[in-house]
Protein backbone atom coordinates (compact mmCIF):
# COMPACT_ATOMS: atom_id res chain seq x y z
CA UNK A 1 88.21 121.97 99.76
CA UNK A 2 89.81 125.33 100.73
CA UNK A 3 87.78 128.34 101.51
CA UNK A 4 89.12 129.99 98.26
CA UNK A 5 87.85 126.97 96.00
CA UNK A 6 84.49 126.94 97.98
CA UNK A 7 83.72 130.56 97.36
CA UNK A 8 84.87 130.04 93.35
CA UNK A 9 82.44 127.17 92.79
CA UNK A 10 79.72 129.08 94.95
CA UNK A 11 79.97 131.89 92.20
CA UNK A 12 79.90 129.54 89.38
CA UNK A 13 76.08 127.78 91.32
CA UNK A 14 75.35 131.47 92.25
CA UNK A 15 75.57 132.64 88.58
CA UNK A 16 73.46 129.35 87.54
CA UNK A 17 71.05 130.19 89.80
CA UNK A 18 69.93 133.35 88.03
CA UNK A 19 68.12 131.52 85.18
CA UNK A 20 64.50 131.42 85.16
CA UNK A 21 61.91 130.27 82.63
CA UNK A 22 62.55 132.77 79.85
CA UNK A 23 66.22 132.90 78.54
CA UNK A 24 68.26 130.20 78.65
CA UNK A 25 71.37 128.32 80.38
CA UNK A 26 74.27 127.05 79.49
CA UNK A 27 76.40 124.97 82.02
CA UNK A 28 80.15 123.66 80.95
CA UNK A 29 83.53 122.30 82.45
CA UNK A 30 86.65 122.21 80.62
CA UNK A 31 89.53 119.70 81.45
CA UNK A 32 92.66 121.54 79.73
CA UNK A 33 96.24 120.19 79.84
CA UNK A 34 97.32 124.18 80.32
CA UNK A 35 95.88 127.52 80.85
CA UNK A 36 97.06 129.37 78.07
CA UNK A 37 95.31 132.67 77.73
CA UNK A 38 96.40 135.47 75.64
CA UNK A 39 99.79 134.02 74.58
CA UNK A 40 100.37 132.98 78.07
CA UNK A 41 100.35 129.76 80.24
CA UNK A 42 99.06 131.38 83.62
CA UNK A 43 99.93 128.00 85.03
CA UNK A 44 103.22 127.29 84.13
CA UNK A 45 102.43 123.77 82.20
CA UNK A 46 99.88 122.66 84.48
CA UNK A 47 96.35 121.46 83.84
CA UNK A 48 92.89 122.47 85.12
CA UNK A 49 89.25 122.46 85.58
CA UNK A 50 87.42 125.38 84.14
CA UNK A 51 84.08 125.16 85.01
CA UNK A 52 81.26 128.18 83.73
CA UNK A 53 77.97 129.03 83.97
CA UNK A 54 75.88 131.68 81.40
CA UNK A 55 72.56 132.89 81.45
CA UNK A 56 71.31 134.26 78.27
CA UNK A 57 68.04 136.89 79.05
CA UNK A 58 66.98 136.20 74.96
CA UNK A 59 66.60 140.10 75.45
CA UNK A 60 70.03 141.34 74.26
CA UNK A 61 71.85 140.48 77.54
CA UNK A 62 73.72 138.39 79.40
CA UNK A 63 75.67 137.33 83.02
CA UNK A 64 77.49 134.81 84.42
CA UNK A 65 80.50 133.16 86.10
CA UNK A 66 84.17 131.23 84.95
CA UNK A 67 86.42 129.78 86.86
CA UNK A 68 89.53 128.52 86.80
CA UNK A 69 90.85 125.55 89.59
CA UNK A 70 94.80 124.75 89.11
CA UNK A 71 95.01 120.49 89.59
CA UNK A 72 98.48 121.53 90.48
CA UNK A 73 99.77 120.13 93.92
CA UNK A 74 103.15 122.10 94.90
CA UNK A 75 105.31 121.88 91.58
CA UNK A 76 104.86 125.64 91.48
CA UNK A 77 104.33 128.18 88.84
CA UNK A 78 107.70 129.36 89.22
CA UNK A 79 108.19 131.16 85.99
CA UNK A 80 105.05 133.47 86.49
CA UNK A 81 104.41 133.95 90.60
CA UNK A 82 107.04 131.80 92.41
CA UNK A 83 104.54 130.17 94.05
CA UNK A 84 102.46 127.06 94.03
CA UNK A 85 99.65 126.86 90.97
CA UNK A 86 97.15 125.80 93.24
CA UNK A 87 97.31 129.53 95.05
CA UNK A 88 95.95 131.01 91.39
CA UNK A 89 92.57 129.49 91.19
CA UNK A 90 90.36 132.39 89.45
CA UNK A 91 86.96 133.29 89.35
CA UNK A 92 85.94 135.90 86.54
CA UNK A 93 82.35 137.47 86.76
CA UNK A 94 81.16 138.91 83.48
CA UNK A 95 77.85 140.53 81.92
CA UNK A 96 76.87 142.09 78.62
CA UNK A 97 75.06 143.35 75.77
CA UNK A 98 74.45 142.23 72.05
CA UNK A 99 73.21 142.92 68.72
CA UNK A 100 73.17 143.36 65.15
CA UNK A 101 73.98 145.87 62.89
CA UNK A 102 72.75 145.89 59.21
CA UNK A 103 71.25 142.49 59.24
CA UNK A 104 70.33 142.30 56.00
CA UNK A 105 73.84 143.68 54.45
CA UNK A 106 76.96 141.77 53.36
CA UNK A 107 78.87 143.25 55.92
CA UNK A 108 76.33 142.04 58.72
CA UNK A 109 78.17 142.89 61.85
CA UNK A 110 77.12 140.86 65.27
CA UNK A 111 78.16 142.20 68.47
CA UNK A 112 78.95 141.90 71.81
CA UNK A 113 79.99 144.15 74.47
CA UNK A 114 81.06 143.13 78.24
CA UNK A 115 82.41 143.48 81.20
CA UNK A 116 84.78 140.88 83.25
CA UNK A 117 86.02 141.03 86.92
CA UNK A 118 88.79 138.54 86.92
CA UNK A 119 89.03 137.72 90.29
CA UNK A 120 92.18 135.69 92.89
CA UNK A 121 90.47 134.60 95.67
CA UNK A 122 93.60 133.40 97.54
CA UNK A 123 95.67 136.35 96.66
CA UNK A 124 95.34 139.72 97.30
CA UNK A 125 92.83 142.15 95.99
CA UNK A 126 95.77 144.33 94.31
CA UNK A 127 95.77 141.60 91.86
CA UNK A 128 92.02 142.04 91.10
CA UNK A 129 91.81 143.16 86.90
CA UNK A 130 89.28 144.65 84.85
CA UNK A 131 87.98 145.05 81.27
CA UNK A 132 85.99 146.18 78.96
CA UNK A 133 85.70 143.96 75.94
CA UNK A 134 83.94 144.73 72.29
CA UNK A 135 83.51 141.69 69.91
CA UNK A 136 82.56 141.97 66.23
CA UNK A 137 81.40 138.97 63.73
CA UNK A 138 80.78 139.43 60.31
CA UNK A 139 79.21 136.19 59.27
CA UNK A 140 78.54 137.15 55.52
CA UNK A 141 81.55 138.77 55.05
CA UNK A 142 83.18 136.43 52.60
CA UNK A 143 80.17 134.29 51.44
CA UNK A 144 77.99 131.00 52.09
CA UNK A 145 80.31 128.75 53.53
CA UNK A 146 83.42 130.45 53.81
CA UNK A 147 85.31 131.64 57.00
CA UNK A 148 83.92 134.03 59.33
CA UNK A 149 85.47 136.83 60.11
CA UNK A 150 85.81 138.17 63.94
CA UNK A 151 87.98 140.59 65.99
CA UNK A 152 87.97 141.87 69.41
CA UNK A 153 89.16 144.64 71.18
CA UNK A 154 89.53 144.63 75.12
CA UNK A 155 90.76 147.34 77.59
CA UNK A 156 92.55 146.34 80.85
CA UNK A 157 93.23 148.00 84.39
CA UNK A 158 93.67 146.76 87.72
CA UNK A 159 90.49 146.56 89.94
CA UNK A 160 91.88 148.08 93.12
CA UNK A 161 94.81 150.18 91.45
CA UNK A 162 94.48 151.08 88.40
CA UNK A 163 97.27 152.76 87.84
CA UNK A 164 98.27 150.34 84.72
CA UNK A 165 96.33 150.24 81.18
CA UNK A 166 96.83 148.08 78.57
CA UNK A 167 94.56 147.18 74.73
CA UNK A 168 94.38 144.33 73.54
CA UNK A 169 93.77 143.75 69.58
CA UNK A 170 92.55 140.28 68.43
CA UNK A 171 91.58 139.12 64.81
CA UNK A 172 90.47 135.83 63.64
CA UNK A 173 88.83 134.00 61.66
CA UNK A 174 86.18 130.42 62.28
CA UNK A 175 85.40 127.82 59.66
CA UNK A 176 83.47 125.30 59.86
CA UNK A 177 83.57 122.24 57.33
CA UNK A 178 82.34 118.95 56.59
CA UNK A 179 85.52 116.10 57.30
CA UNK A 180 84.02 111.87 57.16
CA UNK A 181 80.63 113.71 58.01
CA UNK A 182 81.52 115.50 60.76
CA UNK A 183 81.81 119.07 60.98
CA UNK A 184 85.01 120.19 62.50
CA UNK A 185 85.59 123.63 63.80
CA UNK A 186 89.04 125.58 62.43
CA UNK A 187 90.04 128.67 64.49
CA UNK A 188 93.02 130.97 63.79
CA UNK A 189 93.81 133.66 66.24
CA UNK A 190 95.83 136.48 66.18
CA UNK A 191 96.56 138.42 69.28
CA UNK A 192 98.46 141.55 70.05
CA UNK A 193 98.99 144.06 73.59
CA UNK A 194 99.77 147.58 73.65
CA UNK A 195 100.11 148.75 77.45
CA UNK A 196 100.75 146.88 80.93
CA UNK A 197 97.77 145.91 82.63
CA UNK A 198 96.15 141.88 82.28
CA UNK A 199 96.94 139.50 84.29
CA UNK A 200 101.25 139.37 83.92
CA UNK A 201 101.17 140.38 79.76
CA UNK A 202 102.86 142.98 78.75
CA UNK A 203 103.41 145.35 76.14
CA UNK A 204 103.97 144.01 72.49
CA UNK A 205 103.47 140.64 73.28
CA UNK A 206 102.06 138.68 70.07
CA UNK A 207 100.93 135.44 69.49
CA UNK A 208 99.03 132.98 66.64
CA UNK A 209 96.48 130.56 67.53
CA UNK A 210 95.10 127.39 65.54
CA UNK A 211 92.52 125.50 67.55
CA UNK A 212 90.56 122.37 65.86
CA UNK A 213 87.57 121.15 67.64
CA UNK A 214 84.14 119.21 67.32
CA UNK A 215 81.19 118.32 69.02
CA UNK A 216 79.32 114.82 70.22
CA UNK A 217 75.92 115.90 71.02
CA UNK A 218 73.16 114.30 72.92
CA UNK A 219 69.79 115.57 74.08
CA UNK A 220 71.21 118.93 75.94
CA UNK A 221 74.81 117.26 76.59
CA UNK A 222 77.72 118.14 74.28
CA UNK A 223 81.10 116.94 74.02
CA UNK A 224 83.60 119.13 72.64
CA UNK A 225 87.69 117.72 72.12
CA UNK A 226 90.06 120.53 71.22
CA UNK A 227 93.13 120.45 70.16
CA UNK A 228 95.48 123.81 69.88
CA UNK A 229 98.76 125.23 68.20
CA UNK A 230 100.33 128.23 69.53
CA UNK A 231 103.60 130.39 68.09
CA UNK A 232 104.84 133.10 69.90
CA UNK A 233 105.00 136.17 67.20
CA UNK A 234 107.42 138.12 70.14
CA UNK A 235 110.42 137.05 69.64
CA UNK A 236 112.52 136.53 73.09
CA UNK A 237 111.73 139.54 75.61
CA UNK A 238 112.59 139.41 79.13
CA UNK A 239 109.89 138.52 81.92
CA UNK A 240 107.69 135.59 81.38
CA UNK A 241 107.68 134.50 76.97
CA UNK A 242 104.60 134.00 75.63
CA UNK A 243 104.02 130.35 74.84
CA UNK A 244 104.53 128.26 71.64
CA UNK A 245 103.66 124.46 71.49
CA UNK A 246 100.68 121.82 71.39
CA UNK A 247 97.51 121.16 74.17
CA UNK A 248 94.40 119.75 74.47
CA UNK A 249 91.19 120.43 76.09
CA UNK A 250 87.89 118.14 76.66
CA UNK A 251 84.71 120.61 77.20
CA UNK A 252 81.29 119.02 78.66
CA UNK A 253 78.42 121.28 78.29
CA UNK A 254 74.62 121.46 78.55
CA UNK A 255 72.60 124.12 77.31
CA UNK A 256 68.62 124.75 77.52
């Protein structure tokens, strides 16, 4: 293991470490055919391990690590860095606050507001981003049952020069229903960018996401297949397209 890969999965034990008797813990690593985030497959149609840890205080806060390791071995992520995938492994550090305004109201709104450093180990600082992220829930919104609505909005600059900006606007709504006696989760995302900054998007770039998922549990453990859809809502602009097509992702998590 590389220097770069020990120092990711030393963040990811570091930010485990943290949790004590109150609060609790939630470990997980995700196997994903591709790293699509925002509209964009960082790793040019390669698959990875995303491992995470989160400790939640029970007191309205929360910290904890992500990371990303390319399983790439030379093919290259031409399209986005002209070099190897395996020289993008990421390590994101994140913390926040949450809450709930007017609990008892039909327009109950649950929220969360954070802070990520997404982190390169093996490249330069210069590529180093930051954001500021507030993420709304209104699970009464429509009714006993029915889909929940959600939406985010995230600012973006670079870490070490932040000379570029850029917003990111991002609806959606989660339903969760009953299929052979099974619930199975439905997700539709809709994602939009207004300015430069975030890890190679760019301005106007759109997308729509469908993601199906559910869960095996047992004891702490929990299973979770996904499967996503992607369009790009763009159209064809120059520099790297956002994507549109079909992947998977198998998530193992424990939680205490």
């Amino acid at each position: 293991m590389n220097n770069s890969r020990a120092l990711t999965l030393a963040g990811l034990l570091l930010a485990s470490g943290v949790a004590a008797d109150e609060g609790s813990l939630r470990l997980e690593a995700d196997l994903t055919q591709l790293y699509v985030w925002r509209g964009l497959d960082l790793l040019d149609g390669h698959a990875a391990l995303q491992p995470s840890a989160t400790w939640d205080s029970g007191a309205g806060w929360y910290a904890g690590a992500w990371g990303s390791l390319s399983l790439d071995r030379g093919s290259g992520c031409r399209e986005i860095t002209g070099e190897v995938c395996q020289d993008w492994d990421e390590l994101d550090l994140y913390a926040g606050v949450y809450g709930t305004l007017g609990a008892a109201q039909r327009w109950r709104a649950e929220w969360d507001l954070g802070f990520t450093y997404f982190a390169f180990p093996q490249q330069p600082r210069s590529a180093d981003t930051v954001e500021l992220g507030l993420k709304v829930r209104h699970p009464r919104l429509f009714g006993e049952g029915a889909p929940v609505l959600r939406w985010a909005l995230y600012y973006d600059r670079g870490a070490q020069e932040p000379g570029e900006e850029g917003v990111w606007l991002l609806p959606g709504l989660d339903w969760t229903v009953p299929l052979a006696s099974r619930p199975v989760d439905f997700s539709v995302e809709v994602g939009y960018k207004d300015g430069d900054s975030g890890l190679w998007s760019y301005t106007g770039l759109a997308y729509a996401t469908l993601a199906l998922s559910t869960g095996f549990r047992a004891g702490g453990w929990t299973l979770t297949p996904r499967l996503h859809v992607q369009q790009n809502l763009a159209g064809d602009p120059p520099g790297i397209h956002p994507f549109s097509g079909v992947w998977v992702d198998v998530a193992l998590s424990y939680g205490r």
